[in-house]
Protein backbone atom coordinates (compact mmCIF):
# COMPACT_ATOMS: atom_id res chain seq x y z
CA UNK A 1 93.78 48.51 -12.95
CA UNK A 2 92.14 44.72 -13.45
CA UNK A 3 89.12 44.92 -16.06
CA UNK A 4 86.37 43.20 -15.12
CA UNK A 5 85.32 40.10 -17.74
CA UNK A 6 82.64 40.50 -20.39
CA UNK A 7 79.84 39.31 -19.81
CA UNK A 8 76.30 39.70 -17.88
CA UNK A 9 76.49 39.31 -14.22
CA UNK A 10 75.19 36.70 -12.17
CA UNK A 11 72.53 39.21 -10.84
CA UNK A 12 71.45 39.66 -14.42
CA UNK A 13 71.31 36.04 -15.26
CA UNK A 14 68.97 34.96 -12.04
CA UNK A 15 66.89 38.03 -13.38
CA UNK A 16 66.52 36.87 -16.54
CA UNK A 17 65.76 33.29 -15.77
CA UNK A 18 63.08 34.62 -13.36
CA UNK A 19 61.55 36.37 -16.17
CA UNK A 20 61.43 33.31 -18.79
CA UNK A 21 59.64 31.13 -15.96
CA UNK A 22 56.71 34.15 -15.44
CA UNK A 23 56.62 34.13 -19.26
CA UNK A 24 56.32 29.87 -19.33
CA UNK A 25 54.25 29.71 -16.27
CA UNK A 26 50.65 31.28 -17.86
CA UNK A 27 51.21 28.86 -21.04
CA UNK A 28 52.13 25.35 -18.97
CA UNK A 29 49.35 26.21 -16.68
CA UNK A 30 47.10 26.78 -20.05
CA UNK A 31 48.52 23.13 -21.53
CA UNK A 32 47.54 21.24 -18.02
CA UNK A 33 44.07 22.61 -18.20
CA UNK A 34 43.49 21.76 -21.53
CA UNK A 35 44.77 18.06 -21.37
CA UNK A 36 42.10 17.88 -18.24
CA UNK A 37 39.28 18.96 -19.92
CA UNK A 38 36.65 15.69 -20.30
CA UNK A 39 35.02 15.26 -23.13
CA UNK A 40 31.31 16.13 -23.05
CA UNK A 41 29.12 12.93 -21.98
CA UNK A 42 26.66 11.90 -24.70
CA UNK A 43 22.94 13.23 -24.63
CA UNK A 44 21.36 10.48 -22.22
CA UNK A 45 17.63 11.01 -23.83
CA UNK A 46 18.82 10.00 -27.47
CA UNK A 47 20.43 6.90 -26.51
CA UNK A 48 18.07 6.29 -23.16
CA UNK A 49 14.60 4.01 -24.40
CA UNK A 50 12.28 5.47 -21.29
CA UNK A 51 9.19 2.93 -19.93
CA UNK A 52 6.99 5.34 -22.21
CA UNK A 53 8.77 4.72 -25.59
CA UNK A 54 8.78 1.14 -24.82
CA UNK A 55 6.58 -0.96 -26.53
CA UNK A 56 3.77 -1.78 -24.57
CA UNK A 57 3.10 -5.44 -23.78
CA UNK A 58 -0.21 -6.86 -22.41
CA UNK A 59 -0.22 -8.09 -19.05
CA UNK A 60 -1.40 -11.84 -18.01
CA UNK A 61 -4.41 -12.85 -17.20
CA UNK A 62 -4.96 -14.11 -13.33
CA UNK A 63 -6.57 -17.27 -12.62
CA UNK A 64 -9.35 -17.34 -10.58
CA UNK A 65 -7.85 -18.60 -7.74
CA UNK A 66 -4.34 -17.10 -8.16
CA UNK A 67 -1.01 -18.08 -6.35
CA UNK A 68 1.25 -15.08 -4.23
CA UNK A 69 3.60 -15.64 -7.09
CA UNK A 70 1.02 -15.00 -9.89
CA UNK A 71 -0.55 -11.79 -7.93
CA UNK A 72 2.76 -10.34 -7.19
CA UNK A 73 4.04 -10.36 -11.26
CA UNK A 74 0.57 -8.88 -11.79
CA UNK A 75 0.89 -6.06 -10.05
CA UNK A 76 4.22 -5.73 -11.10
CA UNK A 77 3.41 -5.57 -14.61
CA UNK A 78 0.47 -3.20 -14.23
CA UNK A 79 2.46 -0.63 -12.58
CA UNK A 80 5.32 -0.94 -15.41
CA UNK A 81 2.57 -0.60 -18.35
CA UNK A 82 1.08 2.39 -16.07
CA UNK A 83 3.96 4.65 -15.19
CA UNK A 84 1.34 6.68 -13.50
CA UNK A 85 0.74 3.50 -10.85
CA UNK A 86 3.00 2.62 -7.75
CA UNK A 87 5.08 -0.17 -7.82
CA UNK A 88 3.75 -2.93 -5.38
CA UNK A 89 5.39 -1.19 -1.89
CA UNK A 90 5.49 1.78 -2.93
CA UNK A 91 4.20 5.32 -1.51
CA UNK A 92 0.90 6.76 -3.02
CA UNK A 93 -2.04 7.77 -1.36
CA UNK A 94 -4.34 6.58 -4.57
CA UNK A 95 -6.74 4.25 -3.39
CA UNK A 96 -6.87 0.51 -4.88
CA UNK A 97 -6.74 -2.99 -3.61
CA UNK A 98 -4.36 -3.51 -1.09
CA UNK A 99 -3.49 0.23 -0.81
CA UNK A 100 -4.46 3.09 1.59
CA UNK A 101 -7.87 4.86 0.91
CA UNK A 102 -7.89 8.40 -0.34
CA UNK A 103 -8.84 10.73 2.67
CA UNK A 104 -12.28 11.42 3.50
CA UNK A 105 -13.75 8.53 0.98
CA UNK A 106 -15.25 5.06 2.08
CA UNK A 107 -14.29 1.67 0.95
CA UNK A 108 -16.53 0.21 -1.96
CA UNK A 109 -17.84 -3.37 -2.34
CA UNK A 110 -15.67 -5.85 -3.81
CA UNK A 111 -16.44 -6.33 -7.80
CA UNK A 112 -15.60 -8.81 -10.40
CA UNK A 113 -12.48 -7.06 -10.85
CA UNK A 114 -10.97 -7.64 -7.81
CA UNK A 115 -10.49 -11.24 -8.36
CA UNK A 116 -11.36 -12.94 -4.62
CA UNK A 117 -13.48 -15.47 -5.01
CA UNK A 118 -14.93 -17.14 -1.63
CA UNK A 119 -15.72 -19.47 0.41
CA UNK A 120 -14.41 -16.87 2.99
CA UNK A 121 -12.55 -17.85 6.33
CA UNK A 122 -13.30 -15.17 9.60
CA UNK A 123 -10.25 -14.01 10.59
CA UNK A 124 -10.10 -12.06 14.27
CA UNK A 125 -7.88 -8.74 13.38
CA UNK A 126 -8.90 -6.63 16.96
CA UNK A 127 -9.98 -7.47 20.13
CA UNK A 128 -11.86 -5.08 22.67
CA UNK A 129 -11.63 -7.50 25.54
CA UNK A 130 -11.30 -11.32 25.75
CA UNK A 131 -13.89 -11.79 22.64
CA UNK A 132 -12.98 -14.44 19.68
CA UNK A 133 -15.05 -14.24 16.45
CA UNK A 134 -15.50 -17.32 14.08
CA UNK A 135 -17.63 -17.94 10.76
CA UNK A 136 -17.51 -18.55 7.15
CA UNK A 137 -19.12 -16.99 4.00
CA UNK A 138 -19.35 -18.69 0.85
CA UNK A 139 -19.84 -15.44 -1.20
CA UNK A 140 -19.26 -11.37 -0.45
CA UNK A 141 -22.18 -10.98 -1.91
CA UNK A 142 -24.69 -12.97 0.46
CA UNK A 143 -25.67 -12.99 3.61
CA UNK A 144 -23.16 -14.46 6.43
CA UNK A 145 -22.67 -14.91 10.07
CA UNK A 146 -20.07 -14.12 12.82
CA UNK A 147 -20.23 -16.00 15.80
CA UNK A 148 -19.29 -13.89 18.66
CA UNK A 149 -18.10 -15.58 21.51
CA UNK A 150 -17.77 -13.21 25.04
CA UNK A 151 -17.62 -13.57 28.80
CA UNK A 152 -20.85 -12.95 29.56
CA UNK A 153 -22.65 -14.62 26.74
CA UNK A 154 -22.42 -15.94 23.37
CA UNK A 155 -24.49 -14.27 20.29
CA UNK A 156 -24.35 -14.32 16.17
CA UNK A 157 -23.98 -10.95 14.19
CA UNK A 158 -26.05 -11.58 11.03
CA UNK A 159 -23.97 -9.39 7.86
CA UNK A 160 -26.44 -8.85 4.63
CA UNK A 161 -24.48 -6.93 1.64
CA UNK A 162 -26.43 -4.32 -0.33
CA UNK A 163 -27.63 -5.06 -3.38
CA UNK A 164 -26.68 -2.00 -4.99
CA UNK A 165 -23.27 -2.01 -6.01
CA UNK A 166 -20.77 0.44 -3.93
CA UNK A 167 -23.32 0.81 -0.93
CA UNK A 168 -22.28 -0.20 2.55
CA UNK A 169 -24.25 -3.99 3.79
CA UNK A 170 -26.15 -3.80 7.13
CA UNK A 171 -25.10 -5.56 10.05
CA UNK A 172 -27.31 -6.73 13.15
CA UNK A 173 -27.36 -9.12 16.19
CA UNK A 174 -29.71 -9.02 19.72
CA UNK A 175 -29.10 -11.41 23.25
CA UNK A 176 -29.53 -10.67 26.78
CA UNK A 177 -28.40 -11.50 29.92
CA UNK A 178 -31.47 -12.90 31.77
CA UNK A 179 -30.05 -13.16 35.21
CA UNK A 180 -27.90 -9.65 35.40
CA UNK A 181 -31.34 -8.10 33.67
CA UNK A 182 -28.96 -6.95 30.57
CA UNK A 183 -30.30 -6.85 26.61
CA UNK A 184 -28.37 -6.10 23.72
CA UNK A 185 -30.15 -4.68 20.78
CA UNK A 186 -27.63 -3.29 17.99
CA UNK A 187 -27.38 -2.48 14.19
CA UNK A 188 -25.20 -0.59 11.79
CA UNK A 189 -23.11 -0.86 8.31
CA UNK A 190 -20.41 -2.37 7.26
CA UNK A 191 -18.12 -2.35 4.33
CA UNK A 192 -15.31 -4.87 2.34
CA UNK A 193 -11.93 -3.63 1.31
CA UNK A 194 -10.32 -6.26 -0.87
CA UNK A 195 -6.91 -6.94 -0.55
CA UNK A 196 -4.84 -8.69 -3.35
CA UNK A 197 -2.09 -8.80 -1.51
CA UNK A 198 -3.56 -10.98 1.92
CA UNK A 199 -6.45 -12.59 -0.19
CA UNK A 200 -8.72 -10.88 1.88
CA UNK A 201 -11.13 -8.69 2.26
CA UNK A 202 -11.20 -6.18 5.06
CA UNK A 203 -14.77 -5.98 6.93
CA UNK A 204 -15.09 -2.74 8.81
CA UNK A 205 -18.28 -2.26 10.99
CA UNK A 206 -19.80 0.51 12.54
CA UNK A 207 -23.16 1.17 14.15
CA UNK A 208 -24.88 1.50 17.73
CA UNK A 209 -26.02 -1.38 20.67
CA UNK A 210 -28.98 -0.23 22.88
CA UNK A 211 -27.89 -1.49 26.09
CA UNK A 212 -30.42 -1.90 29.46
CA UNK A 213 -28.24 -2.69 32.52
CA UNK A 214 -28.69 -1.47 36.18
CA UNK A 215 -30.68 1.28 35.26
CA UNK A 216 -29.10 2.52 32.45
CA UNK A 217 -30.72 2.60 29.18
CA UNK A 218 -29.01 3.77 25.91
CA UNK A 219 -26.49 3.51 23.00
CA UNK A 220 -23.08 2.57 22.93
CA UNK A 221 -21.03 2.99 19.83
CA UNK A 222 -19.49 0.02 17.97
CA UNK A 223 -16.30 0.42 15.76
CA UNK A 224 -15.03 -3.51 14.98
CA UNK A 225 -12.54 -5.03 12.01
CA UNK A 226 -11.71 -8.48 11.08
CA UNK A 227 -11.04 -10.41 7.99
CA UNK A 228 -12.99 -12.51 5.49
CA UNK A 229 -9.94 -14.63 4.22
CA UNK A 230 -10.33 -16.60 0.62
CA UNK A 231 -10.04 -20.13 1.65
CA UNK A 232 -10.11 -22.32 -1.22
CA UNK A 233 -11.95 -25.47 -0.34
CA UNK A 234 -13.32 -24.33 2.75
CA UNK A 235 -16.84 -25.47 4.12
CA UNK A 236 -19.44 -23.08 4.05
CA UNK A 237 -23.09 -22.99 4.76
CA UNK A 238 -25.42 -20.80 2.88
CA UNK A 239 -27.56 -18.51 5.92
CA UNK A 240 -31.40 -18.10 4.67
């Protein structure tokens, strides 16, 4: 009878070699993970100087009459020394020059602060029909006309501001139409929005016109906009 040689079989060797790799496997898997790992980044608000810790720096005065470049690092530098502010185009719905109104308030009178100085050009900004406005006002704060110039006929709206500060002005003008037996009477209030931004200030008017024509006799409401625009330079003339 042939013995068979000493030795383990090759069955036994594959089965051992299986058993080493199961063994390695856990631990190689164990060293890859470990050499991934990242360390852990550094604490962001210890090395991070925030817009609050920052030294605070006064912000330049304006000019009276100021350029767009001069009004635009303005606002700029309010809104970084008031992290509370919005940047110039930015969302909000605080109310301030040049920005939307809060809801359900009114637009004040201009003040000192706002930094529009006149003479004041009138800018058309709507149109109910084939009407063109012109005028001028030397100063917000006095009286001023607005030449209103329609089919029909031609008539001046006389503005007078309150003299109260933060009231609403009063507004008034009266013409008729002789030959189509038509009369205009009408009056109401009207208020300035400054805006830094357009050098303006934004006139909004509202009232009534008692109107006679062809029988009928009554009110119509009046709803109108347009601009007073700070033109530097421009003639004005002072209304009684």
């Amino acid at each position: 009878m042939q013995r068979r040689p000493s030795g383990l079989s090759p069955r036994a060797v594959g089965n051992a070699l299986a058993a080493l790799w199961l063994a390695a496997g856990p631990m190689l898997a164990s060293g890859a993970r470990a050499a991934d790992t990242v360390a852990p980044l550094p604490d962001a608000a210890a090395t991070v100087v925030t817009a609050a810790t920052a030294p605070a720096e006064a912000c330049p005065k304006l000019p009276p009459q100021p350029t767009d470049a001069e009004l635009a690092a303005a606002r700029a530098c309010a809104a970084l020394a008031n992290p509370a502010m919005p940047a110039p185009g930015g969302g909000g719905g605080s109310a301030g020059p040049g920005g939307p109104a809060a809801p359900g308030t009114t637009p004040s009178q201009p003040g000192p602060a706002d930094r529009l100085q006149g003479p004041y050009v009138v800018t058309q900004t709507m149109s109910l029909g084939r009407e063109t406005i012109s005028g001028s006002a030397c100063d917000e704060a006095q009286p001023f006309d607005v030449h209103f110039v329609t089919r029909p006929a031609t008539f001046d709206a006389r503005f007078e501001p309150a003299t109260a500060a933060g009231q609403p002005g009063q507004w008034h003008y009266a013409y008729g139409i002789p030959r189509a037996g038509e009369s205009h009477a009408a009056q109401g209030t009207f208020t300035l929005q400054a805006d830094l931004a357009a050098r303006a200030l934004h006139v909004t008017m509202t009232g009534s016109d008692h109107v006679v024509f062809k029988g009928f006799d009554g009110n119509m409401p009046i709803d109108y906009q347009f601009d007073l625009v700070a033109t530097p330079g421009a003639p004005c003339t002072p209304v009684p």
